[in-house]
PDB file of N, CA and C in Angstrom:
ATOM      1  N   UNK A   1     -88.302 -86.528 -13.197  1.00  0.00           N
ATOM      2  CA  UNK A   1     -88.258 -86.056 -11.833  1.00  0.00           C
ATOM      3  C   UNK A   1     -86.812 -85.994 -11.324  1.00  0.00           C
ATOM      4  N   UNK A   2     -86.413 -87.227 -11.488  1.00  0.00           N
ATOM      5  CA  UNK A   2     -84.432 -86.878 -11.070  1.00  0.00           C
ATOM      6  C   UNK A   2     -83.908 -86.116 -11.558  1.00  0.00           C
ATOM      7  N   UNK A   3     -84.216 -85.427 -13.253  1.00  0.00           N
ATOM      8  CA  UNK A   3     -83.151 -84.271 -13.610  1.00  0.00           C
ATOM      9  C   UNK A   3     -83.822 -82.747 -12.883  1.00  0.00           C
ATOM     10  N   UNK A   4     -84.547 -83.061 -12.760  1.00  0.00           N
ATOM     11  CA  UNK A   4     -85.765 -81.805 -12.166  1.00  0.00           C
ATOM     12  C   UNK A   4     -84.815 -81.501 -10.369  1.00  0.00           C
ATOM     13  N   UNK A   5     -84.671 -82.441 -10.287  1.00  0.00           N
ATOM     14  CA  UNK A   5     -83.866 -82.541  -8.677  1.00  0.00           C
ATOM     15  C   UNK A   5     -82.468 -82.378  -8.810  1.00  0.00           C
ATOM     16  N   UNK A   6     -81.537 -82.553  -9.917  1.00  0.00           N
ATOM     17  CA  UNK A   6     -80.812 -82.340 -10.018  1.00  0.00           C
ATOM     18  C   UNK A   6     -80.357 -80.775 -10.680  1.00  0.00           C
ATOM     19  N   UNK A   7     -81.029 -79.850 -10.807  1.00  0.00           N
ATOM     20  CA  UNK A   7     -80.978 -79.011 -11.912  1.00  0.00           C
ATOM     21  C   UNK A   7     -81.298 -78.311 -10.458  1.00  0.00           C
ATOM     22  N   UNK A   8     -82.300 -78.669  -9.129  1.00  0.00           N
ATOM     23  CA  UNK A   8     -82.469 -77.413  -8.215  1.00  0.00           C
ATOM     24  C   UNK A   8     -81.143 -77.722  -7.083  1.00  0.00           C
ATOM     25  N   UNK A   9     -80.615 -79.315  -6.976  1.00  0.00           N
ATOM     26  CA  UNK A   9     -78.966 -78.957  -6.666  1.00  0.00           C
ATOM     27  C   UNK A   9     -78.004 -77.929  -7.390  1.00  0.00           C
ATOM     28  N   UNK A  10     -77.750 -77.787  -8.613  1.00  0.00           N
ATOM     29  CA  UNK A  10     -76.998 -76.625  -9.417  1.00  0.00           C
ATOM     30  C   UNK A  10     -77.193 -75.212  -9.205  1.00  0.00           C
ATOM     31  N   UNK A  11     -78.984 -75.138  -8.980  1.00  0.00           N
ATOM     32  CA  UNK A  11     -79.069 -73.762  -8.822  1.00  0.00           C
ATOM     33  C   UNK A  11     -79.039 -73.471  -7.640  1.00  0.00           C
ATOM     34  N   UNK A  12     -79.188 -74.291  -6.442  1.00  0.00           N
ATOM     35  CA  UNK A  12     -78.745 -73.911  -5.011  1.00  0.00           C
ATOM     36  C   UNK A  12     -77.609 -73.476  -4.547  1.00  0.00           C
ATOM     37  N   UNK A  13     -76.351 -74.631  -5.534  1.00  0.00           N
ATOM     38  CA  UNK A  13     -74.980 -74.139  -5.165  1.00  0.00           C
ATOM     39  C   UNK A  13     -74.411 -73.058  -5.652  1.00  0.00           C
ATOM     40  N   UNK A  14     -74.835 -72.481  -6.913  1.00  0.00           N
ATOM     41  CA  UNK A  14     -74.711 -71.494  -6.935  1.00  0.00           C
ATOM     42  C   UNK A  14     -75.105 -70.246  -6.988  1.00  0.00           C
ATOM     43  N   UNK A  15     -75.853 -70.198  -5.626  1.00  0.00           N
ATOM     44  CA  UNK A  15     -76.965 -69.022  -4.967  1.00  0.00           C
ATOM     45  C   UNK A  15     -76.581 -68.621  -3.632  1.00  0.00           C
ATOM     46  N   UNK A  16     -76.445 -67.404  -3.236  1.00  0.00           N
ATOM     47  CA  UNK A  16     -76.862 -66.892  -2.245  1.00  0.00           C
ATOM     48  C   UNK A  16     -77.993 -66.732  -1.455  1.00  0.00           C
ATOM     49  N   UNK A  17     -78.578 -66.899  -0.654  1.00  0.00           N
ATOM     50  CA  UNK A  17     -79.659 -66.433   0.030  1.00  0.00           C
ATOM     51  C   UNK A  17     -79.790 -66.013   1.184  1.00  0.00           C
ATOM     52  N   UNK A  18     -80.211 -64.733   2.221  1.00  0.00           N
ATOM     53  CA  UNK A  18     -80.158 -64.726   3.143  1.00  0.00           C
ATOM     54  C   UNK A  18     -81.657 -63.989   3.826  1.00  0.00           C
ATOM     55  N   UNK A  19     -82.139 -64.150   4.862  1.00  0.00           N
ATOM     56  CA  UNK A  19     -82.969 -64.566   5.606  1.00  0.00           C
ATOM     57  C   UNK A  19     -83.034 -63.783   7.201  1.00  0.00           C
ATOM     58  N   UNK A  20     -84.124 -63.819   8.171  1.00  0.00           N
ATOM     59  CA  UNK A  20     -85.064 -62.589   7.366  1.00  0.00           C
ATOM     60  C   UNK A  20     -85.117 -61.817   6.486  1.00  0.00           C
ATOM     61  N   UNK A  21     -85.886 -61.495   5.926  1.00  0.00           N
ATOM     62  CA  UNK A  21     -85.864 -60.292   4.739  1.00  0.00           C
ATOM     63  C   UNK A  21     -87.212 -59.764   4.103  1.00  0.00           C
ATOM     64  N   UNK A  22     -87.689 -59.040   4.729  1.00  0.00           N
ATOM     65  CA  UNK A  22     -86.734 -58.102   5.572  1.00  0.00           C
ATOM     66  C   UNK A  22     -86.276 -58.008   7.014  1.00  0.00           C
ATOM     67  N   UNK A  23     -85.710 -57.249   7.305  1.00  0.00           N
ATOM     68  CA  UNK A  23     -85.009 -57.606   8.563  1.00  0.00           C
ATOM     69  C   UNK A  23     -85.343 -55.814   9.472  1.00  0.00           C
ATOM     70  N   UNK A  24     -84.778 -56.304  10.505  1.00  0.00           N
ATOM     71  CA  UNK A  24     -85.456 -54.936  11.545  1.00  0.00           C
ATOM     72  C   UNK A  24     -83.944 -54.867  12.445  1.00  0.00           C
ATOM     73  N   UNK A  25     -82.655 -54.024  12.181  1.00  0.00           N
ATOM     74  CA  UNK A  25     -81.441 -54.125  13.079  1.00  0.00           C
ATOM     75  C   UNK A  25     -82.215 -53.359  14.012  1.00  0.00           C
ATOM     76  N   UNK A  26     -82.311 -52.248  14.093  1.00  0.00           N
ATOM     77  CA  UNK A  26     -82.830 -51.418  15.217  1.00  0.00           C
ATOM     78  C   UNK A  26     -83.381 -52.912  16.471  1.00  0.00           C
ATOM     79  N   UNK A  27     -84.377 -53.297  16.216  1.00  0.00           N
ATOM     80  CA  UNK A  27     -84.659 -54.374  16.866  1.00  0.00           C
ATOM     81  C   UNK A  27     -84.434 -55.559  17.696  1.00  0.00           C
ATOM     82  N   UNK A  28     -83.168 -55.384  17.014  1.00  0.00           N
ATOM     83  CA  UNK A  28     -82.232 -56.694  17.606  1.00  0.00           C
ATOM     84  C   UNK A  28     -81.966 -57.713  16.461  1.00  0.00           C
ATOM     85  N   UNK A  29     -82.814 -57.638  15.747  1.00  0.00           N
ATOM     86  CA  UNK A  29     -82.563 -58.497  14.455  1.00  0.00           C
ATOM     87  C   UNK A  29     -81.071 -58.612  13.382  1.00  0.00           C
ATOM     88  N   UNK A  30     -80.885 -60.028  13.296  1.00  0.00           N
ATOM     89  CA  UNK A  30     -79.802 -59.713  12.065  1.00  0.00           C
ATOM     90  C   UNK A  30     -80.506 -60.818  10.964  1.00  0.00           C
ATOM     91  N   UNK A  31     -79.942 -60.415  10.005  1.00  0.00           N
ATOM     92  CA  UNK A  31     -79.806 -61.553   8.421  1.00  0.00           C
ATOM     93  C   UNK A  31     -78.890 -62.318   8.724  1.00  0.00           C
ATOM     94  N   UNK A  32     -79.329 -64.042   8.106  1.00  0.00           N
ATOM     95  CA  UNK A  32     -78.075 -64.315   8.165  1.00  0.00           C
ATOM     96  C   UNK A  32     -78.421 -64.980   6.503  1.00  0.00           C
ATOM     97  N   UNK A  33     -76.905 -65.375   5.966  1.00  0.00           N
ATOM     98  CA  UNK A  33     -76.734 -65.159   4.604  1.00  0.00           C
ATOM     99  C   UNK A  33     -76.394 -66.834   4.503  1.00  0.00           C
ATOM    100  N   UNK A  34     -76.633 -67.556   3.365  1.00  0.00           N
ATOM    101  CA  UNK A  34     -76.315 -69.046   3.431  1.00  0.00           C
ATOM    102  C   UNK A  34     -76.060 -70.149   2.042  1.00  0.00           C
ATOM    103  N   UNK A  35     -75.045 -70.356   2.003  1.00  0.00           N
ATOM    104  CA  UNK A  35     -75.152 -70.615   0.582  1.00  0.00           C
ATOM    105  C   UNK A  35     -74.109 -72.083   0.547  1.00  0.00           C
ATOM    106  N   UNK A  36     -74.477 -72.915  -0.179  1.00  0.00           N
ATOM    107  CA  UNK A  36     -73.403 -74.259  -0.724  1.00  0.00           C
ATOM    108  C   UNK A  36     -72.658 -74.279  -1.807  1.00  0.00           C
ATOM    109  N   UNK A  37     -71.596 -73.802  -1.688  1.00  0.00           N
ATOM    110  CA  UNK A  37     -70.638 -73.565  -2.629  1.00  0.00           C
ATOM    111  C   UNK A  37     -70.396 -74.611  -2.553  1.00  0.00           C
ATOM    112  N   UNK A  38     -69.354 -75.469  -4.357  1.00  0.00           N
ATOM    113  CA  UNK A  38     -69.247 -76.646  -5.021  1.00  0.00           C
ATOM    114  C   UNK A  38     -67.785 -76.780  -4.254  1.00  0.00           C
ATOM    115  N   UNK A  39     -67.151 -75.949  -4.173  1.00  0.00           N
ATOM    116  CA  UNK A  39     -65.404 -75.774  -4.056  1.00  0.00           C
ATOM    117  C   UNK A  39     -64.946 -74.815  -2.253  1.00  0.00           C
ATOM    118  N   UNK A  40     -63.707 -75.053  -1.999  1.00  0.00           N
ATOM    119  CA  UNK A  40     -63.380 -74.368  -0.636  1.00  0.00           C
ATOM    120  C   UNK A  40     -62.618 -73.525  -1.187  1.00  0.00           C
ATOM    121  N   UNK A  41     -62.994 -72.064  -0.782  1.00  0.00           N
ATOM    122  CA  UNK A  41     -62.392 -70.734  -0.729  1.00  0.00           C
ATOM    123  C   UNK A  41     -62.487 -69.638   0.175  1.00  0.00           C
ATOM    124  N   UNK A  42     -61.704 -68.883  -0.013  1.00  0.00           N
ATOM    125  CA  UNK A  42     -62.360 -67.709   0.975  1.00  0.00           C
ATOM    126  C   UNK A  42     -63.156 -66.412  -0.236  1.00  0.00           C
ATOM    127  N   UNK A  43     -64.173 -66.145   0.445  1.00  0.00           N
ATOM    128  CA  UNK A  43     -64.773 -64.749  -0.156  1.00  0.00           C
ATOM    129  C   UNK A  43     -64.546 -64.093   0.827  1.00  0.00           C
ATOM    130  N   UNK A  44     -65.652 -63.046   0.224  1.00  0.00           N
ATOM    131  CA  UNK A  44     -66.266 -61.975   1.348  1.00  0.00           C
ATOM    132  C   UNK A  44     -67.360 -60.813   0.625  1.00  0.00           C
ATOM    133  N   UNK A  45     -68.117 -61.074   1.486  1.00  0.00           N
ATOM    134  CA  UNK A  45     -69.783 -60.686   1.186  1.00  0.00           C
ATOM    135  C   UNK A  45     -69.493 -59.532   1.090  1.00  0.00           C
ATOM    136  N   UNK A  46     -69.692 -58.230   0.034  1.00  0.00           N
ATOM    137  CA  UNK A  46     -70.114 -57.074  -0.053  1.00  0.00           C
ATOM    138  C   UNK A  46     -71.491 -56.412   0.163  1.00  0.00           C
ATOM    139  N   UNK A  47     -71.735 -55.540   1.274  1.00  0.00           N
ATOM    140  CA  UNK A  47     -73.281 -54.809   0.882  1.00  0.00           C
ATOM    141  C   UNK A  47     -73.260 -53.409   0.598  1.00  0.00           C
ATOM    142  N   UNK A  48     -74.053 -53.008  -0.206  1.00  0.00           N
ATOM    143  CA  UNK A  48     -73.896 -51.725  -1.053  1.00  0.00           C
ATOM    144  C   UNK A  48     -75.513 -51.522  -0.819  1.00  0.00           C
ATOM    145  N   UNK A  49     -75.434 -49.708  -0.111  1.00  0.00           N
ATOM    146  CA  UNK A  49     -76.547 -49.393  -0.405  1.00  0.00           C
ATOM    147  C   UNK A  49     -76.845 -48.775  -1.608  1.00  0.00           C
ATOM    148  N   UNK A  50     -77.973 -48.013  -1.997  1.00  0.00           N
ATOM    149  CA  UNK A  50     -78.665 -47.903  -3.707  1.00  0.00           C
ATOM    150  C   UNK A  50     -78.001 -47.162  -4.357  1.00  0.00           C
ATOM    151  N   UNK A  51     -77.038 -45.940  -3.524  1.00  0.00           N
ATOM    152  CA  UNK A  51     -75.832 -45.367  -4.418  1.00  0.00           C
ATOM    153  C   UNK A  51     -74.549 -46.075  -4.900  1.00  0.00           C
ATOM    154  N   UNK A  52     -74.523 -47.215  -4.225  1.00  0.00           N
ATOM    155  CA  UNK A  52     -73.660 -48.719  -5.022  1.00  0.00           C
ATOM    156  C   UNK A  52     -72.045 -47.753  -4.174  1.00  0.00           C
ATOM    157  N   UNK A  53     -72.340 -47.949  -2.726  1.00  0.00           N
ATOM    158  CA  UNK A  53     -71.764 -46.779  -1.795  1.00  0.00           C
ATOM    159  C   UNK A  53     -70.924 -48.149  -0.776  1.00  0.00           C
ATOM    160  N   UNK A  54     -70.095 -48.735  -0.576  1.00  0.00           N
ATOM    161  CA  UNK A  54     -70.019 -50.114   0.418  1.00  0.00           C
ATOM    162  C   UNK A  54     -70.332 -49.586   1.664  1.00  0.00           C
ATOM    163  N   UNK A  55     -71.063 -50.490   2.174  1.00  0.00           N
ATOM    164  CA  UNK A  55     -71.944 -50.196   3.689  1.00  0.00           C
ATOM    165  C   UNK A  55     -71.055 -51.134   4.730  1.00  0.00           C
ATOM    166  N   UNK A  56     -70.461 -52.499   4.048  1.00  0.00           N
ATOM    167  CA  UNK A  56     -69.967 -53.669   4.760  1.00  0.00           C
ATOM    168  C   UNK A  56     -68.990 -54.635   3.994  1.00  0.00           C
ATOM    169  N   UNK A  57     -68.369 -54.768   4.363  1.00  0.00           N
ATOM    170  CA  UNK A  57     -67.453 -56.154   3.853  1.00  0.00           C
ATOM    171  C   UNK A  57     -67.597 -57.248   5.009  1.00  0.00           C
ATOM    172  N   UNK A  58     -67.982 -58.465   4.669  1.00  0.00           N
ATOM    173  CA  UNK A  58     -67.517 -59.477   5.648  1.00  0.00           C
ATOM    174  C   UNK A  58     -67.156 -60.369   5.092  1.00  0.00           C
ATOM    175  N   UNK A  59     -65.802 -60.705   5.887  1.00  0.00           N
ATOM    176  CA  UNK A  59     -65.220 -62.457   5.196  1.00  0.00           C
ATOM    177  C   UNK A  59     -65.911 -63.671   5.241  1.00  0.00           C
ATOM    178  N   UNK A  60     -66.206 -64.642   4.848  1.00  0.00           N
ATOM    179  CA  UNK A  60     -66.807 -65.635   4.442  1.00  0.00           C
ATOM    180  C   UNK A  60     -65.932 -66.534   3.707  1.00  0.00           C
ATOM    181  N   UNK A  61     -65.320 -67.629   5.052  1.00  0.00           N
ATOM    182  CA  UNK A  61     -64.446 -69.289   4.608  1.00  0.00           C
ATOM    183  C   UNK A  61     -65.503 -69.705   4.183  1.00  0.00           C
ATOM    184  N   UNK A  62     -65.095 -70.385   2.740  1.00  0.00           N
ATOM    185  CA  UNK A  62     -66.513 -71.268   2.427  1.00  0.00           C
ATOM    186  C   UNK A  62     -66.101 -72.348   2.753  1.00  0.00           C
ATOM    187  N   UNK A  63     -66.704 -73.601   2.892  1.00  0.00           N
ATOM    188  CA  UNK A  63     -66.079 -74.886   2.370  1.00  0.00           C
ATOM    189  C   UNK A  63     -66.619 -75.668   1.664  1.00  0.00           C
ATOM    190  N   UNK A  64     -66.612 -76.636   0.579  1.00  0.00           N
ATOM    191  CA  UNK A  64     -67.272 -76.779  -0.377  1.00  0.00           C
ATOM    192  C   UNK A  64     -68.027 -77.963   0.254  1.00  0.00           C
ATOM    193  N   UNK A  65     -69.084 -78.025  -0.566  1.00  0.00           N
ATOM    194  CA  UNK A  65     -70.187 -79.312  -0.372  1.00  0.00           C
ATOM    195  C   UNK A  65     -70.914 -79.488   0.754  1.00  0.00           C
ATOM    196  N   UNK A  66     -70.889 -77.872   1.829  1.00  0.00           N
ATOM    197  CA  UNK A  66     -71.917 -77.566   3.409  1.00  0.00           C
ATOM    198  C   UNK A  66     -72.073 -76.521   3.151  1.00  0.00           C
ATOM    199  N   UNK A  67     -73.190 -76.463   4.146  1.00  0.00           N
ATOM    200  CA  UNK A  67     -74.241 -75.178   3.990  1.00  0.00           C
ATOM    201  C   UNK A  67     -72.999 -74.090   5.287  1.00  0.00           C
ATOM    202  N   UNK A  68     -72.656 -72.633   4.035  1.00  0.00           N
ATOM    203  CA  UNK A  68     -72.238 -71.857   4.926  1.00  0.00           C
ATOM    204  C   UNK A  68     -73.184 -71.041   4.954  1.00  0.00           C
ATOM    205  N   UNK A  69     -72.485 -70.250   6.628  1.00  0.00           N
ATOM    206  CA  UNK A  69     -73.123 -69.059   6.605  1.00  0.00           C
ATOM    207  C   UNK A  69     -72.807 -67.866   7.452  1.00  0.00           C
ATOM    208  N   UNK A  70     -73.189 -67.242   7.019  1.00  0.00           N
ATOM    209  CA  UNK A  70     -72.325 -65.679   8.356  1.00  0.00           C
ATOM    210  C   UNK A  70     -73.791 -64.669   8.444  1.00  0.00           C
ATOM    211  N   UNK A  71     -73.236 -63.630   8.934  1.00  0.00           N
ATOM    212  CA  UNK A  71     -74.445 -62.555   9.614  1.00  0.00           C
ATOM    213  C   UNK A  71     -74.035 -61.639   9.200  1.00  0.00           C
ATOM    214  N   UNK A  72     -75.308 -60.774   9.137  1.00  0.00           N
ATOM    215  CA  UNK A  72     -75.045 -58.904   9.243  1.00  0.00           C
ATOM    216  C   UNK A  72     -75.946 -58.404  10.124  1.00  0.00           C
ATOM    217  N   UNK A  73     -75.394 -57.627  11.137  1.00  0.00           N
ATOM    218  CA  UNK A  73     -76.605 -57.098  11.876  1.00  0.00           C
ATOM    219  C   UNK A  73     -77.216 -55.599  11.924  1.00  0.00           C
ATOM    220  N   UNK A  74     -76.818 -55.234  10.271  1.00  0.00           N
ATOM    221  CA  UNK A  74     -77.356 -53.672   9.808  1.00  0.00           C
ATOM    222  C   UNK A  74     -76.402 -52.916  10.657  1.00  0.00           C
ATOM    223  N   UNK A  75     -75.244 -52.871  10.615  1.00  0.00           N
ATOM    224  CA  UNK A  75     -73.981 -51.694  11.243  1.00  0.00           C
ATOM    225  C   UNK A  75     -72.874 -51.580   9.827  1.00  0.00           C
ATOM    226  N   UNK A  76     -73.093 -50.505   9.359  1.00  0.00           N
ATOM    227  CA  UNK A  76     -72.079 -50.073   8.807  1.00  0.00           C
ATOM    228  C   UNK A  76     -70.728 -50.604   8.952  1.00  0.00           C
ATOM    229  N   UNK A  77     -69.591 -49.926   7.967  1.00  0.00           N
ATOM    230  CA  UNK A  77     -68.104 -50.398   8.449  1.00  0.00           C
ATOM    231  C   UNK A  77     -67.568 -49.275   9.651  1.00  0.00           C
ATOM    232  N   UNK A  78     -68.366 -48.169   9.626  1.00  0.00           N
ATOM    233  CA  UNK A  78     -68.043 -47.225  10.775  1.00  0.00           C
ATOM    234  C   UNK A  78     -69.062 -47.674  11.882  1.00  0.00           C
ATOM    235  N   UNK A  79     -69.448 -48.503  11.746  1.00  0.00           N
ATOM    236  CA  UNK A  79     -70.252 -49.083  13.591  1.00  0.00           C
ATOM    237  C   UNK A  79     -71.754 -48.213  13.329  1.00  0.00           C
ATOM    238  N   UNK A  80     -72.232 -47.717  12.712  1.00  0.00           N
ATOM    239  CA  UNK A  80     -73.654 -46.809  12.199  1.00  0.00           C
ATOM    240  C   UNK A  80     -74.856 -47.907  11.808  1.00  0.00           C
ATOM    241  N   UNK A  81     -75.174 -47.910  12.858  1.00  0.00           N
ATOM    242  CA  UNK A  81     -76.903 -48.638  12.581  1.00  0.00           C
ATOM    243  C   UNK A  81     -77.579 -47.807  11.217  1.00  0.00           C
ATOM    244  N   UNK A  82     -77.664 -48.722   9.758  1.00  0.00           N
ATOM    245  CA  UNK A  82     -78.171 -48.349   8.529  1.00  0.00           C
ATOM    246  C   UNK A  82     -79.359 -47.530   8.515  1.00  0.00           C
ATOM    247  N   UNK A  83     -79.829 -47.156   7.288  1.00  0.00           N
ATOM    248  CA  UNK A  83     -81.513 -46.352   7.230  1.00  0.00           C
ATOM    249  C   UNK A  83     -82.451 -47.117   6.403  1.00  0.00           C
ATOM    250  N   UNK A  84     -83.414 -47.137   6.882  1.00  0.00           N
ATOM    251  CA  UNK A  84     -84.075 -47.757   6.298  1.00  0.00           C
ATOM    252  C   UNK A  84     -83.965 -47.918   4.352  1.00  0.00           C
ATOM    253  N   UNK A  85     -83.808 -48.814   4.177  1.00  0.00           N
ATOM    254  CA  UNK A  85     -83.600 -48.561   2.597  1.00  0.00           C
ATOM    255  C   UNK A  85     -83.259 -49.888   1.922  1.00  0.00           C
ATOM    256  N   UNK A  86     -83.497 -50.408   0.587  1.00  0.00           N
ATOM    257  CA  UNK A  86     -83.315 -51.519   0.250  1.00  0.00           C
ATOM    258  C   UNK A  86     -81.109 -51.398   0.038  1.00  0.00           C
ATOM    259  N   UNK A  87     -81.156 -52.708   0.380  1.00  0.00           N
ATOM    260  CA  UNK A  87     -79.468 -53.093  -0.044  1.00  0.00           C
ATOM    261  C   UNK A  87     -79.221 -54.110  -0.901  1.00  0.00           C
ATOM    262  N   UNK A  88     -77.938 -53.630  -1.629  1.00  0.00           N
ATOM    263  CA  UNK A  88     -77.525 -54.708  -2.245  1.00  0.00           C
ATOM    264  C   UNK A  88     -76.363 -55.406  -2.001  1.00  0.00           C
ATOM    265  N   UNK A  89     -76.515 -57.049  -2.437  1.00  0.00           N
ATOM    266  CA  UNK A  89     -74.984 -57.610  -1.342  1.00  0.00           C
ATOM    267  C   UNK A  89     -74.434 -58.675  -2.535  1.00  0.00           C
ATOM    268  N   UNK A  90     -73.255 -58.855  -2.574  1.00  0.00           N
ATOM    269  CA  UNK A  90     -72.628 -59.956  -3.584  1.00  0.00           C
ATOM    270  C   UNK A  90     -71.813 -60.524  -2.861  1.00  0.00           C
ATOM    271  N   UNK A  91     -71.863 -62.021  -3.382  1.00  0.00           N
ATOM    272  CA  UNK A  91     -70.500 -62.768  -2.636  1.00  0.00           C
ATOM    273  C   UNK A  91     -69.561 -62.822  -3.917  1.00  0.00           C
ATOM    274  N   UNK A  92     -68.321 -62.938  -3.295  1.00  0.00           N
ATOM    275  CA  UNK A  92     -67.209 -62.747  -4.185  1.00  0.00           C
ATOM    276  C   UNK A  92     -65.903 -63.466  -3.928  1.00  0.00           C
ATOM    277  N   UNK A  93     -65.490 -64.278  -4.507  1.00  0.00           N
ATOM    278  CA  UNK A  93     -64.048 -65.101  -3.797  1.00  0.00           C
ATOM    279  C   UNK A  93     -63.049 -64.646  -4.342  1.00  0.00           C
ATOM    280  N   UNK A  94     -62.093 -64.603  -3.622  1.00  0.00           N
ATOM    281  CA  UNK A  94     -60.854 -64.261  -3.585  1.00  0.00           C
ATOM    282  C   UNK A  94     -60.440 -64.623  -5.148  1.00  0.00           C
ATOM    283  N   UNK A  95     -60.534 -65.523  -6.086  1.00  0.00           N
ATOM    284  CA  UNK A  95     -60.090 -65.583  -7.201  1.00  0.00           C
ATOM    285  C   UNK A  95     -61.363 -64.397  -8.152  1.00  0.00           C
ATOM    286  N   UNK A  96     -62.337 -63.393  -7.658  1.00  0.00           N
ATOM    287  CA  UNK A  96     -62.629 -62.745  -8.449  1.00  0.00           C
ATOM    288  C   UNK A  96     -63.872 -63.002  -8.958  1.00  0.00           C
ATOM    289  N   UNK A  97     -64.257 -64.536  -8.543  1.00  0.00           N
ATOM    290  CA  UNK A  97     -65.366 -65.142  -9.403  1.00  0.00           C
ATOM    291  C   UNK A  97     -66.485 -64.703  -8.189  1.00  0.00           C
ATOM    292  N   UNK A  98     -68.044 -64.242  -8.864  1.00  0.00           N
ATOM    293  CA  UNK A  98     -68.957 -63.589  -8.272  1.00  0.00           C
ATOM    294  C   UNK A  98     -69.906 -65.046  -7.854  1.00  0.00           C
ATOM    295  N   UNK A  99     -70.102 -65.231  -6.528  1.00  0.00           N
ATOM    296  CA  UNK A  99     -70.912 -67.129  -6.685  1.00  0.00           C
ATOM    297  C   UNK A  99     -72.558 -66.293  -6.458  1.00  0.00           C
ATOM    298  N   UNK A 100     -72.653 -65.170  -6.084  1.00  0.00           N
ATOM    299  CA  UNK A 100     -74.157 -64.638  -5.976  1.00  0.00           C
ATOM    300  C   UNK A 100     -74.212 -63.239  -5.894  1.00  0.00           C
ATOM    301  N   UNK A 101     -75.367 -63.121  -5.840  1.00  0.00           N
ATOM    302  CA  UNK A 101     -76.430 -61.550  -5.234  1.00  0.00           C
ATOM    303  C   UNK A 101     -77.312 -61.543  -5.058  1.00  0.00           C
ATOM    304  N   UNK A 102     -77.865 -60.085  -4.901  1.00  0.00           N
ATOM    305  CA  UNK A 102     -79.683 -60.251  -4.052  1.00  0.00           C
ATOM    306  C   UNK A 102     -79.326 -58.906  -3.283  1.00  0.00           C
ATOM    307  N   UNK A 103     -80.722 -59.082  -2.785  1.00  0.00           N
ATOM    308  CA  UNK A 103     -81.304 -57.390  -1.907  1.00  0.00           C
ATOM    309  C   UNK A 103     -81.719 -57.941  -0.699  1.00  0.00           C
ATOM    310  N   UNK A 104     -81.781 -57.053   0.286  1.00  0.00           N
ATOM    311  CA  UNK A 104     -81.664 -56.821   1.396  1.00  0.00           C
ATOM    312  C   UNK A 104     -82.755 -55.861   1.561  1.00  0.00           C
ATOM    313  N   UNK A 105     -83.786 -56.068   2.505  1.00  0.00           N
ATOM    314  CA  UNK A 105     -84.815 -54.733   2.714  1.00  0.00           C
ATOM    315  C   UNK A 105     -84.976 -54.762   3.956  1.00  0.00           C
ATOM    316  N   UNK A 106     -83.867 -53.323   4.656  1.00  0.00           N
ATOM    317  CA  UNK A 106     -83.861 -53.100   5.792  1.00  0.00           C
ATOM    318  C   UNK A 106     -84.880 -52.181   6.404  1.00  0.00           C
ATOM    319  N   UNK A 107     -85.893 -52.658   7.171  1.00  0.00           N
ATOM    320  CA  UNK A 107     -87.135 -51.920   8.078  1.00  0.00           C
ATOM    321  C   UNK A 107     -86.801 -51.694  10.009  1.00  0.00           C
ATOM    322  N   UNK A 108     -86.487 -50.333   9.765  1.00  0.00           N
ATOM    323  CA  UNK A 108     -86.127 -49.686  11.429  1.00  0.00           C
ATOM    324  C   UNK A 108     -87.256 -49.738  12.194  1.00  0.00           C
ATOM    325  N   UNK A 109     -87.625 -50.364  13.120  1.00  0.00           N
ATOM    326  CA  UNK A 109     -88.552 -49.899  13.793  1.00  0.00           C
ATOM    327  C   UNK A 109     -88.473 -49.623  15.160  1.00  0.00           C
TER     328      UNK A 109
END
């Protein structure tokens, strides 16, 4: 049971997850994204819609050993409320190293 608990600490820290999802911007709704990185760096979250097209960059201070987290509230880098459509998002730190990914399923209503 303790290595069982220790093995879902490893895979937490190095995971992304973010929440609602799906999510409704039109609505008022945002995601927010949350993850425990081992070490303090700076990233910054990429989201790419399905043509692998960047929709968003946001910076993300991590600091190691707490739960971070930041937002997206479905606006483009030109200020454009998205279309309905699944996304894809990676975190990425400044030294290059990828700590996650995952999809995004944005519903306009």
């Amino acid at each position: 049971m303790r290595s069982l608990s220790w093995l879902l600490v490893l895979l937490l820290a190095a995971t992304i997850i973010n929440y609602p999802n799906p999510f409704n911007p039109k609505g008022g709704d945002i995601t927010t994204f949350e993850c425990t990185p081992t070490e303090t760096s700076e990233a910054f979250l990429y989201i790419y819609d399905m043509s692998a097209r960047l929709v968003q960059r946001i910076a993300f201070n991590l600091q190691g050993g707490a739960i971070n987290r930041t937002s997206w509230d479905g606006y483009s880098n030109q200020n454009q409320l998205v279309g309905n459509s699944i996304y894809l998002y990676q975190l990425i730190e400044n030294s290059r190293n990828r700590i996650g990914k995952g999809k995004i399923w944005v519903i306009n209503k």
